[in-house]
C-alpha atoms as a PDB file:
ATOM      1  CA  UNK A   1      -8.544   5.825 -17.260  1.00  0.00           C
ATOM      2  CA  UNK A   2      -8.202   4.425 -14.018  1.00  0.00           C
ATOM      3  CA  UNK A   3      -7.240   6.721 -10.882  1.00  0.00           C
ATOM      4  CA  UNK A   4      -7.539   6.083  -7.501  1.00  0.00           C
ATOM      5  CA  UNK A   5      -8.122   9.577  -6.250  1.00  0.00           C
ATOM      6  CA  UNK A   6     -11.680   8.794  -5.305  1.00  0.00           C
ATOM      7  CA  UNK A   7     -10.901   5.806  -3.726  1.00  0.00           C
ATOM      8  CA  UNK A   8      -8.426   7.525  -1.393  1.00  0.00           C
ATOM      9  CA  UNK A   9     -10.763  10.487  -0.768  1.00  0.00           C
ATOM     10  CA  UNK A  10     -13.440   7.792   0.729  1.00  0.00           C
ATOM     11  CA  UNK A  11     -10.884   5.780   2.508  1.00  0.00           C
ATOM     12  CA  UNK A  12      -9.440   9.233   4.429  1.00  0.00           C
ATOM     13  CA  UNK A  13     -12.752  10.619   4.901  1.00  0.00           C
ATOM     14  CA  UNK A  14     -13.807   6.797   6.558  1.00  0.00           C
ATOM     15  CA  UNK A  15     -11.147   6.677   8.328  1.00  0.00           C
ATOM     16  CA  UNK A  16     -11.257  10.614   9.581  1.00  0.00           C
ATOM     17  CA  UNK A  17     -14.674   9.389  11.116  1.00  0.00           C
ATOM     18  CA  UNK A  18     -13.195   6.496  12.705  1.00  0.00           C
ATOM     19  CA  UNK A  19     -10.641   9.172  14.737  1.00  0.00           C
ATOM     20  CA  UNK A  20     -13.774  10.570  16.491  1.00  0.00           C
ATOM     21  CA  UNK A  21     -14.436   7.845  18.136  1.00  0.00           C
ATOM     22  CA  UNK A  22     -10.703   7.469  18.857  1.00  0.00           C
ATOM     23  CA  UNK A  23     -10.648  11.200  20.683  1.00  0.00           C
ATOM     24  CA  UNK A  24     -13.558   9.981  22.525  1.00  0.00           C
ATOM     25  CA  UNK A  25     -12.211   6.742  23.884  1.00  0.00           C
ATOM     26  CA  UNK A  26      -9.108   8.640  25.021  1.00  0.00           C
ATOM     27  CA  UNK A  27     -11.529  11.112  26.553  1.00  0.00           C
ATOM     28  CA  UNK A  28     -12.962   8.052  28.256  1.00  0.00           C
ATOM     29  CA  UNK A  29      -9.618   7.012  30.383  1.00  0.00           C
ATOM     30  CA  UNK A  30      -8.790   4.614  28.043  1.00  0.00           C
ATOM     31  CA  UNK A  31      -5.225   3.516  27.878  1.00  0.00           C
ATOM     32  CA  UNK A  32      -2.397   4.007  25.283  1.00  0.00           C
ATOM     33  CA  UNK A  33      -2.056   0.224  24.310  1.00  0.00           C
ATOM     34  CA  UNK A  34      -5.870   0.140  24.206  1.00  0.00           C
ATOM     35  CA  UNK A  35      -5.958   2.545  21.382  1.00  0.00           C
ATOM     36  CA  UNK A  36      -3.257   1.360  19.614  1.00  0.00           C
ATOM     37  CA  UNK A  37      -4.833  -1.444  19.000  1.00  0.00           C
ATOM     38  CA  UNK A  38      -8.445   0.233  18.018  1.00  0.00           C
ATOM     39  CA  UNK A  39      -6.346   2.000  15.625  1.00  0.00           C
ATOM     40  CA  UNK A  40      -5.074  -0.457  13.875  1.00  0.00           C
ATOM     41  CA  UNK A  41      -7.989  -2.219  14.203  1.00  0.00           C
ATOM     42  CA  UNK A  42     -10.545  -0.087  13.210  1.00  0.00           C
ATOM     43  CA  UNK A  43      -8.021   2.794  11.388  1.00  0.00           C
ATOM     44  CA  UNK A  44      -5.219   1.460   9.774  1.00  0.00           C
ATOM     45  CA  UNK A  45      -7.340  -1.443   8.818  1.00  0.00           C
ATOM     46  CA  UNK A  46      -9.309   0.781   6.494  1.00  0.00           C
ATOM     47  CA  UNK A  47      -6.032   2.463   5.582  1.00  0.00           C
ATOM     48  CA  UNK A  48      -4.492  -0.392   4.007  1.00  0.00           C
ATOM     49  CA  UNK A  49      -7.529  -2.648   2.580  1.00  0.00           C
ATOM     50  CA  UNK A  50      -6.396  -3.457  -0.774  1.00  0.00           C
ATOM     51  CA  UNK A  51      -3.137  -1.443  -0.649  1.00  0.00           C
ATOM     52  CA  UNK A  52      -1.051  -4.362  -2.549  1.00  0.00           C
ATOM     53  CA  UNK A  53      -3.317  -3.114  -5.530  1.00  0.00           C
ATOM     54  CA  UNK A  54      -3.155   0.706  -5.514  1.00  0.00           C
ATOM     55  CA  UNK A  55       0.006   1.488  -3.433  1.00  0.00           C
ATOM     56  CA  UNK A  56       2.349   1.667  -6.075  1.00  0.00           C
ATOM     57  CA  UNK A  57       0.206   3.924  -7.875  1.00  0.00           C
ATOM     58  CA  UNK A  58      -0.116   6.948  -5.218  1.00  0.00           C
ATOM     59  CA  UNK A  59       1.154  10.465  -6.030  1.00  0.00           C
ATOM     60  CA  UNK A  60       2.699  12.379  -3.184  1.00  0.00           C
ATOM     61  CA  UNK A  61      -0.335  14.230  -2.460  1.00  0.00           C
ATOM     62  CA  UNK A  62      -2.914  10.980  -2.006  1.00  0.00           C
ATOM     63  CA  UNK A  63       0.206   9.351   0.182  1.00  0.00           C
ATOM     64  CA  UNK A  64       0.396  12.180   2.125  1.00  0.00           C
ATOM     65  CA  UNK A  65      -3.116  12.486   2.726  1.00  0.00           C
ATOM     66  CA  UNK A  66      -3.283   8.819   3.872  1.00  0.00           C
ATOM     67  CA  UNK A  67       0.128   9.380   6.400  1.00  0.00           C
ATOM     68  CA  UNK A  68      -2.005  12.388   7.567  1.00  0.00           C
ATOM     69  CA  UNK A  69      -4.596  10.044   9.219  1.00  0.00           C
ATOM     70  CA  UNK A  70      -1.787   7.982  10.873  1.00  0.00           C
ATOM     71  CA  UNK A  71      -0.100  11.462  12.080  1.00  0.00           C
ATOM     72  CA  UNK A  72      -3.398  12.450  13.193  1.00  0.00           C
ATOM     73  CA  UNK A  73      -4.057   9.320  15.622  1.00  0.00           C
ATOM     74  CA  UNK A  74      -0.460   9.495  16.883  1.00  0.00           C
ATOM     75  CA  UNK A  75      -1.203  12.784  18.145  1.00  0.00           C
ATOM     76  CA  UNK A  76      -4.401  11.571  19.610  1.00  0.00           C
ATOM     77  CA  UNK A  77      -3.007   8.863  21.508  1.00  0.00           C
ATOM     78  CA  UNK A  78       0.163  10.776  22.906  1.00  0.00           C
ATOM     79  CA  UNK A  79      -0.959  13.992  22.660  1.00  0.00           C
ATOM     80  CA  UNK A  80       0.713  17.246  20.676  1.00  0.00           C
ATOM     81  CA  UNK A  81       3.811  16.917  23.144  1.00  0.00           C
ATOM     82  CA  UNK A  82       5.757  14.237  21.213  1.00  0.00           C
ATOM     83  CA  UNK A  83       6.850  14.690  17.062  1.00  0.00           C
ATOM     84  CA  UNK A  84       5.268  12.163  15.183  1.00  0.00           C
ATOM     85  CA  UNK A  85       8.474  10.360  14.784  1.00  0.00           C
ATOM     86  CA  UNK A  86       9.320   9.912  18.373  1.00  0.00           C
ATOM     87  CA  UNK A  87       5.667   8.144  18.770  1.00  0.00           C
ATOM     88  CA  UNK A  88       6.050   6.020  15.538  1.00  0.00           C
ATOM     89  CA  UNK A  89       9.944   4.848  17.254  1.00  0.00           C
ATOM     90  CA  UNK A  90       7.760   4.711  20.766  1.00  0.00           C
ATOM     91  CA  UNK A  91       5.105   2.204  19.158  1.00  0.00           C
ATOM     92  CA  UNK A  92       7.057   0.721  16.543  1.00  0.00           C
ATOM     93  CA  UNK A  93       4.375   1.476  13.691  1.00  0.00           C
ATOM     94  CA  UNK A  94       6.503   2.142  10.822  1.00  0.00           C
ATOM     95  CA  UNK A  95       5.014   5.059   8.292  1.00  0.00           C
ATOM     96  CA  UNK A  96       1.750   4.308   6.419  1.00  0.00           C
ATOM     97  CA  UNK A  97       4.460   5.044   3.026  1.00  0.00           C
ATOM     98  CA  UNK A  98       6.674   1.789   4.332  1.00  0.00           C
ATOM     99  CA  UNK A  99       3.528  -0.042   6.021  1.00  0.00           C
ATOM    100  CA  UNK A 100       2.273  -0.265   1.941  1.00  0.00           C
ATOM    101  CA  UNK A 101       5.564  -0.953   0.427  1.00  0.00           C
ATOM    102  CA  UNK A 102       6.182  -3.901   2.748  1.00  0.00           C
ATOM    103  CA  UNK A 103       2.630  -5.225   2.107  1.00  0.00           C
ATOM    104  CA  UNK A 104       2.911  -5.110  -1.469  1.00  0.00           C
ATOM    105  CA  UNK A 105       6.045  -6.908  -1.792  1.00  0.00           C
ATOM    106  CA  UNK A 106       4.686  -9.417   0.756  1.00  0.00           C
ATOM    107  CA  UNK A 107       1.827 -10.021  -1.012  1.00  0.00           C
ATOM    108  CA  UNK A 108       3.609  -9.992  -4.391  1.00  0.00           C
ATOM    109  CA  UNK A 109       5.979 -12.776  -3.141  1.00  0.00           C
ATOM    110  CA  UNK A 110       4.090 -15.016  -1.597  1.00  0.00           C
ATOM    111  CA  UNK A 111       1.164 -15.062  -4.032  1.00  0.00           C
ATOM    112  CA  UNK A 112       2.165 -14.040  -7.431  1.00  0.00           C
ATOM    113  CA  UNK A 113       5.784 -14.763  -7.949  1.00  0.00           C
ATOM    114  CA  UNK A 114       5.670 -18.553  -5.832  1.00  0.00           C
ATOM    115  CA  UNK A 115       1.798 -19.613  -5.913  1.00  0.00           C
ATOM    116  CA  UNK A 116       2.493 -21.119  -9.638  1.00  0.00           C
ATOM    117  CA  UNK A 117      -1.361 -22.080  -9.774  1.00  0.00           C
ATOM    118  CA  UNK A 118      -2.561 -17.722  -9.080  1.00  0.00           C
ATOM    119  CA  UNK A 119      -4.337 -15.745 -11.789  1.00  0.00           C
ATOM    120  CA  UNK A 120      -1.899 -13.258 -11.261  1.00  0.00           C
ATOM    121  CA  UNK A 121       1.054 -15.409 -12.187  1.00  0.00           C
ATOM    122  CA  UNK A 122      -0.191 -15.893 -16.283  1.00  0.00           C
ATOM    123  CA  UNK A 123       0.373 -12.204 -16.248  1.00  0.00           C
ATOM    124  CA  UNK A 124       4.010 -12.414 -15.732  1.00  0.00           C
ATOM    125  CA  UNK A 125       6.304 -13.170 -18.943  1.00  0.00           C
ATOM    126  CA  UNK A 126       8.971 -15.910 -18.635  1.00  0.00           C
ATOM    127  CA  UNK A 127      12.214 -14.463 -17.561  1.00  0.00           C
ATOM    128  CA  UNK A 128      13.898 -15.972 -20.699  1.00  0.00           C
ATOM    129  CA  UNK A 129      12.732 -14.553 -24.464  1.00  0.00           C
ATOM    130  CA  UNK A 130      11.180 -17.558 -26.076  1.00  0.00           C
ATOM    131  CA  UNK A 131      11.665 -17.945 -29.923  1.00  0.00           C
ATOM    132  CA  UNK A 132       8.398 -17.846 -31.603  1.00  0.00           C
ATOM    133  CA  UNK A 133       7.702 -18.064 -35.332  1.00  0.00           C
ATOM    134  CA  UNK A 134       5.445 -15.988 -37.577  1.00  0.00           C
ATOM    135  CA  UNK A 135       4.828 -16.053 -41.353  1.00  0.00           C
ATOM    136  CA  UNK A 136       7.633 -13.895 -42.223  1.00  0.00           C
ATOM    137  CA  UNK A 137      10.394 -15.364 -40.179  1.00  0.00           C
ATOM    138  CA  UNK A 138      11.792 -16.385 -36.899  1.00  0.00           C
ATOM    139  CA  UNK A 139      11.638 -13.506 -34.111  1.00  0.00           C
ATOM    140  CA  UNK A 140      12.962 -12.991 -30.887  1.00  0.00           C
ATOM    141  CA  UNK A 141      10.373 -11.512 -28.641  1.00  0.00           C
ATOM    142  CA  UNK A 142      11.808  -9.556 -25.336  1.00  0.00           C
ATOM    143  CA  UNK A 143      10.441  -9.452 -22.292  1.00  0.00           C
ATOM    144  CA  UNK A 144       7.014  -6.413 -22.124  1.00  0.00           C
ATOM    145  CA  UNK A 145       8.185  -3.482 -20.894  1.00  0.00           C
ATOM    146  CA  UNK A 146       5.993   0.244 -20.089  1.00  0.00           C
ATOM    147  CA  UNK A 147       5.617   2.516 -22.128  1.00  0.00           C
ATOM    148  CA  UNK A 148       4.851   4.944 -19.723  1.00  0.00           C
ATOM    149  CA  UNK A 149       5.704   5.932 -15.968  1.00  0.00           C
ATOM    150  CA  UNK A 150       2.097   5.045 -15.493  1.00  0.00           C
ATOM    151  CA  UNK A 151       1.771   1.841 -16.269  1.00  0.00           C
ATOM    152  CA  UNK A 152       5.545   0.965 -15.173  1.00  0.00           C
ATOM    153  CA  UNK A 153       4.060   2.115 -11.505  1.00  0.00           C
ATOM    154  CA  UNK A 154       1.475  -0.225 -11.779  1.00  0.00           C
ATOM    155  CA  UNK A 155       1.196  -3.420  -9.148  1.00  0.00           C
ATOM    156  CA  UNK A 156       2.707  -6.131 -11.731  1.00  0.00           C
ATOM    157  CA  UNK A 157       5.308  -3.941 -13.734  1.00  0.00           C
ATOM    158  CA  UNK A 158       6.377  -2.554 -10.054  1.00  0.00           C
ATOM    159  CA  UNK A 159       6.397  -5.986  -8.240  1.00  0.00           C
ATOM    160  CA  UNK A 160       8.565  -7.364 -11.614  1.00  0.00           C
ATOM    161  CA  UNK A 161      11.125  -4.223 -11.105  1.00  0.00           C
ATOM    162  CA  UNK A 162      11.290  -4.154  -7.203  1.00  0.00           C
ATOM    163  CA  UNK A 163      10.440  -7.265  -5.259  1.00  0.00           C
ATOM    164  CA  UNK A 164      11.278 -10.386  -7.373  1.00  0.00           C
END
């Protein structure tokens, strides 16, 4: 069974290591737009690598640990003075829980439901039921559909339900 606990564990615990250096480079006189952009250049960009995969499959707890980095380097940059969602309105971030939706659906757009010639797009059933016939007699197959919350969570079954 597939679960992406561990791979969330290793991605907050890269990207905890990562803050150090932030604190340090705000200890350092750099300036706010400076570390912005280290963190989400060096942060967020660890955050998110291969998010379009393994979003849609997060429990609260694993999203929550992953928003905890982003609340974490907000309060480095602007210090404990401001909520986290005054600095996310300051800098125009959105939350780490939107950042991923908005990537998935991107991604899930541009390469799955229009790039006709991506691996991903065999995958996908025809909208319409095709006829198709078998020894016994003519059936009408419907479209696949989960079985389970699991699998209707997962990148293709989600992308089919919320962003064609």
């Amino acid at each position: 069974m597939l679960k992406f606990d561990t791979h969330i564990k290793y991605v907050v615990c890269r990207a905890s290591q990562r803050l150090y250096a932030l604190t340090q480079l705000k200890r350092s006189g750099m300036s706010t737009a400076d570390l912005l952009r280290y963190y989400k250049s060096m942060i967020r960009s660890i955050l998110e690598y291969g998010s379009p995969v393994w979003s849609t499959s997060l429990t609260k707890q694993l999203l929550s640990s992953i928003e905890h980095i982003q609340r974490r380097a907000m309060c480095i940059i602007f210090g404990y003075d401001l909520s986290y969602k005054v600095t996310l309105s300051i800098t125009g971030l959105p939350t780490i829980e939107e950042r991923l939706a908005d990537l998935g659906a991107s991604f899930f757009k541009t390469e799955v439901s229009e790039n006709i010639d991506d691996p991903l797009n065999s995958l996908l059933t025809p909208s319409s039921p095709k006829k198709i016939m078998t020894r016994s007699k003519n059936k009408q197959f419907k479209q696949l559909s989960a079985k389970t919350k699991r699998c209707s969570n997962s990148f293709i079954f989600y992308g089919l339900k919320n962003w064609q």
